[in-house]
Protein backbone atom coordinates (compact mmCIF):
# COMPACT_ATOMS: atom_id res chain seq x y z
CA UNK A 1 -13.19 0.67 -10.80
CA UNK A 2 -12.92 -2.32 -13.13
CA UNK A 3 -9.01 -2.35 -14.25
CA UNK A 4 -9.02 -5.55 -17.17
CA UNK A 5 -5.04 -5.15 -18.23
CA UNK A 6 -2.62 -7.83 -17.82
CA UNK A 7 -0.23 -7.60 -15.43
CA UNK A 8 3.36 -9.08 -14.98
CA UNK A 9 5.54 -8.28 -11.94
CA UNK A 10 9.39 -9.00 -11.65
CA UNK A 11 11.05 -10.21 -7.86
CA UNK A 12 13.34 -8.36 -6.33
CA UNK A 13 14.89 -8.05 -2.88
CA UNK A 14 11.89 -10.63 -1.56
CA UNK A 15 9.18 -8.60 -2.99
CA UNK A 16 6.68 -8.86 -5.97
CA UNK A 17 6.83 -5.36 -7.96
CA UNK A 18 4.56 -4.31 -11.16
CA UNK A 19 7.42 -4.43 -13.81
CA UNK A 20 6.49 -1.54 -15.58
CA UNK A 21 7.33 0.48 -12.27
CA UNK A 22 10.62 1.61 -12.89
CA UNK A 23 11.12 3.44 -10.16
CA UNK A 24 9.73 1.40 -7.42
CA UNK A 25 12.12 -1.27 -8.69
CA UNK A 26 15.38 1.31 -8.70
CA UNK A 27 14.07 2.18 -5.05
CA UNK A 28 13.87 -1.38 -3.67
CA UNK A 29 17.12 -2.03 -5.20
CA UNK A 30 18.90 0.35 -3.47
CA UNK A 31 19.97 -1.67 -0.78
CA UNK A 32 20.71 0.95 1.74
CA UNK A 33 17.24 2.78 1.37
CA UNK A 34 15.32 -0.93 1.72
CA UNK A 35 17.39 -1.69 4.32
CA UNK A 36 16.67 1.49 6.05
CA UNK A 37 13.30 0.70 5.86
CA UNK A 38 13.22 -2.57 7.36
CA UNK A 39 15.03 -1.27 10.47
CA UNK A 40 12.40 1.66 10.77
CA UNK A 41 9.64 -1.25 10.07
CA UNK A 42 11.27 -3.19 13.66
CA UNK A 43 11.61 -0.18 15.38
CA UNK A 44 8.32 1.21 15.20
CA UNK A 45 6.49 -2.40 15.51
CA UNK A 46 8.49 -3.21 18.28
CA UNK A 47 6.88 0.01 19.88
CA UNK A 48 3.24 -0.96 19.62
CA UNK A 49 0.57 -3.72 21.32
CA UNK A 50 0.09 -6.94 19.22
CA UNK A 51 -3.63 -7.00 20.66
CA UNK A 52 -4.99 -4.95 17.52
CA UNK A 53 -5.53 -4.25 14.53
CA UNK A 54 -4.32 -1.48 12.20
CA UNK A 55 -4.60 -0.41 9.28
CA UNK A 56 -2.09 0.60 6.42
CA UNK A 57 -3.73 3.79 4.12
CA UNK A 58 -1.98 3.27 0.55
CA UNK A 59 -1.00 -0.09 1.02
CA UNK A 60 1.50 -0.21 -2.01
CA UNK A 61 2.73 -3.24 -2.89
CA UNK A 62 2.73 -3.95 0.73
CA UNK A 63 6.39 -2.70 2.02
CA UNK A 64 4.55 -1.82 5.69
CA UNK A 65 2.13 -4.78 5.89
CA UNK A 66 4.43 -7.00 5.10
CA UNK A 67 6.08 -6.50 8.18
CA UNK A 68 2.12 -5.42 9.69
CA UNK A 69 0.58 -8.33 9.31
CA UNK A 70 2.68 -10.87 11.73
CA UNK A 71 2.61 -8.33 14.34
CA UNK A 72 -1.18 -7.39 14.79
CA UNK A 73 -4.42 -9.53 14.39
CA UNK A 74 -5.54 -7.57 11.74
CA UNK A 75 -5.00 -5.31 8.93
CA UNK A 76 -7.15 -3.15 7.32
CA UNK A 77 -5.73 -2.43 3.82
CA UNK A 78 -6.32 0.70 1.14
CA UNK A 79 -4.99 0.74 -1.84
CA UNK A 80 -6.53 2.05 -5.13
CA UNK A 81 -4.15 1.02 -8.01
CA UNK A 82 -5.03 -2.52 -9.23
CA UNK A 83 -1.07 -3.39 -10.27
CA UNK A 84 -0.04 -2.54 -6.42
CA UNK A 85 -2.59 -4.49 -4.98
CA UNK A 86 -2.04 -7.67 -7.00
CA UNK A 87 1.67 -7.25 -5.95
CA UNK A 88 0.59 -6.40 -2.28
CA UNK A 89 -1.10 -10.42 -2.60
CA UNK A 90 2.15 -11.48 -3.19
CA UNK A 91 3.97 -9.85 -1.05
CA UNK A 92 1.88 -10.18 1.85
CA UNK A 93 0.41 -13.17 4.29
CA UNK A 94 -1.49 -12.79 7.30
CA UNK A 95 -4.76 -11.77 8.16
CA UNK A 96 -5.92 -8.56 6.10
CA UNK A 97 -8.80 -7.00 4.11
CA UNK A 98 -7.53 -5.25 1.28
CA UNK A 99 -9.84 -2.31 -0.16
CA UNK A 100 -9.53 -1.14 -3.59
CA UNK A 101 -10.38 2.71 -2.58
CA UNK A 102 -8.50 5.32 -1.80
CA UNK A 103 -9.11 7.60 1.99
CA UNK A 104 -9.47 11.01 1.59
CA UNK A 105 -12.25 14.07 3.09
CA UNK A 106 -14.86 13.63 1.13
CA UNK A 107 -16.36 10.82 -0.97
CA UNK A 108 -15.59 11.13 -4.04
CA UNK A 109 -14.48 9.65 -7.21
CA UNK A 110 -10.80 11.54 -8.64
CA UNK A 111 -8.85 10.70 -11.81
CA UNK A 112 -5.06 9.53 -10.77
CA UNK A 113 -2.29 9.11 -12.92
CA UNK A 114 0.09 6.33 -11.58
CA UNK A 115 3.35 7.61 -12.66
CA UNK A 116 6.08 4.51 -13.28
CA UNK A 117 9.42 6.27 -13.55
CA UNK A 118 9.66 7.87 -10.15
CA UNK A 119 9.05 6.79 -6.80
CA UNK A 120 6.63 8.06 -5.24
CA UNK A 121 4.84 9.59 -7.58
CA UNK A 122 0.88 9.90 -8.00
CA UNK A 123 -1.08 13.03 -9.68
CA UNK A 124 -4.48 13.53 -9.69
CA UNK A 125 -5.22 15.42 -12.93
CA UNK A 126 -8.06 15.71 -15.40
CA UNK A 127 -7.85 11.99 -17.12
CA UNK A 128 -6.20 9.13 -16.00
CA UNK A 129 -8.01 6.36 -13.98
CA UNK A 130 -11.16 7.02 -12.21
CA UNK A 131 -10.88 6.28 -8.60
CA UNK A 132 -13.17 5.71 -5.43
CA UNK A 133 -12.41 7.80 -1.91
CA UNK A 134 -13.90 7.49 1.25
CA UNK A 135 -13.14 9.08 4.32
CA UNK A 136 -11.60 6.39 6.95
CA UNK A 137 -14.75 7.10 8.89
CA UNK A 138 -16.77 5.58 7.09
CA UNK A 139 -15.23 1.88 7.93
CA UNK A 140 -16.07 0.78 11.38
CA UNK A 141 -12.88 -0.24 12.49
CA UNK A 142 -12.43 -0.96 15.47
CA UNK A 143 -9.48 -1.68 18.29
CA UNK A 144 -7.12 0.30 16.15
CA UNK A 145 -3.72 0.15 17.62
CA UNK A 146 -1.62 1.57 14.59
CA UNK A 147 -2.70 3.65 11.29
CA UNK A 148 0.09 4.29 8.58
CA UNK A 149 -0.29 6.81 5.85
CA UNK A 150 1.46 6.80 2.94
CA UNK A 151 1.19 9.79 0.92
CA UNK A 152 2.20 10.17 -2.83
């Protein structure tokens, strides 16, 4: 879905965010849930074979494959919201595909209202932006070693 606004992103604890989202900014800036997150990133990596690929389902700004990319060969990205993925490019090196679709049942197309003063919060309503889904199926991935899901 074609997405033409401008976007501008402020840096904060070593990570690109959209500036408008308030509450992803309060949340990385609370050092002891970031921090938190970076010792759950090493303990579940350290857990898993470096011989794959995996794949991160709402890819965000890019919080998991940050940390995802330098441990596998590949990952397989999906993300729908056009101000997380241009962040996610920032934020993340490595080898990865980055789809602009969301994973779901069915494919469909839903409406999905980013919300900007809470994190996480995503609704899909009656209006808002039109998005793709797909079901994860449909890819032909292949020597998956590691699929996170991040649900909003």
């Amino acid at each position: 879905m074609t997405d033409n606004a401008i976007y501008d992103f402020v840096y904060t604890n070593g990570l690109h965010v959209p500036q408008d989202d308030i509450g992803l900014i309060k949340y990385i800036n609370t050092k002891d849930k970031y921090n938190s997150l970076k010792k759950c990133h090493d303990a579940v990596l350290s857990n898993l074979p470096t011989n794959k690929r995996c794949v991160d389902i709402g890819g965000g700004i890019g919080m998991w494959s940050k940390f995802m990319t330098s441990h596998f060969d590949y990952t397989y990205v999906f993300e729908p919201i056009t101000s997380n993925r241009l962040s996610f490019n920032k934020n993340v090196s490595g080898k990865y595909g980055i789809f602009d679709i969301a994973i779901g049942e069915n494919n469909q197309t839903v409406n999905i209202v980013h919300t900007n003063q809470e994190y996480p919060k995503n609704y899909c309503i009656t209006d808002g932006t039109q998005y793709l889904i797909k079901p994860l199926d449909y890819f032909p991935l292949k020597d998956i070693g590691f699929i996170n899901i991040d649900v909003c």
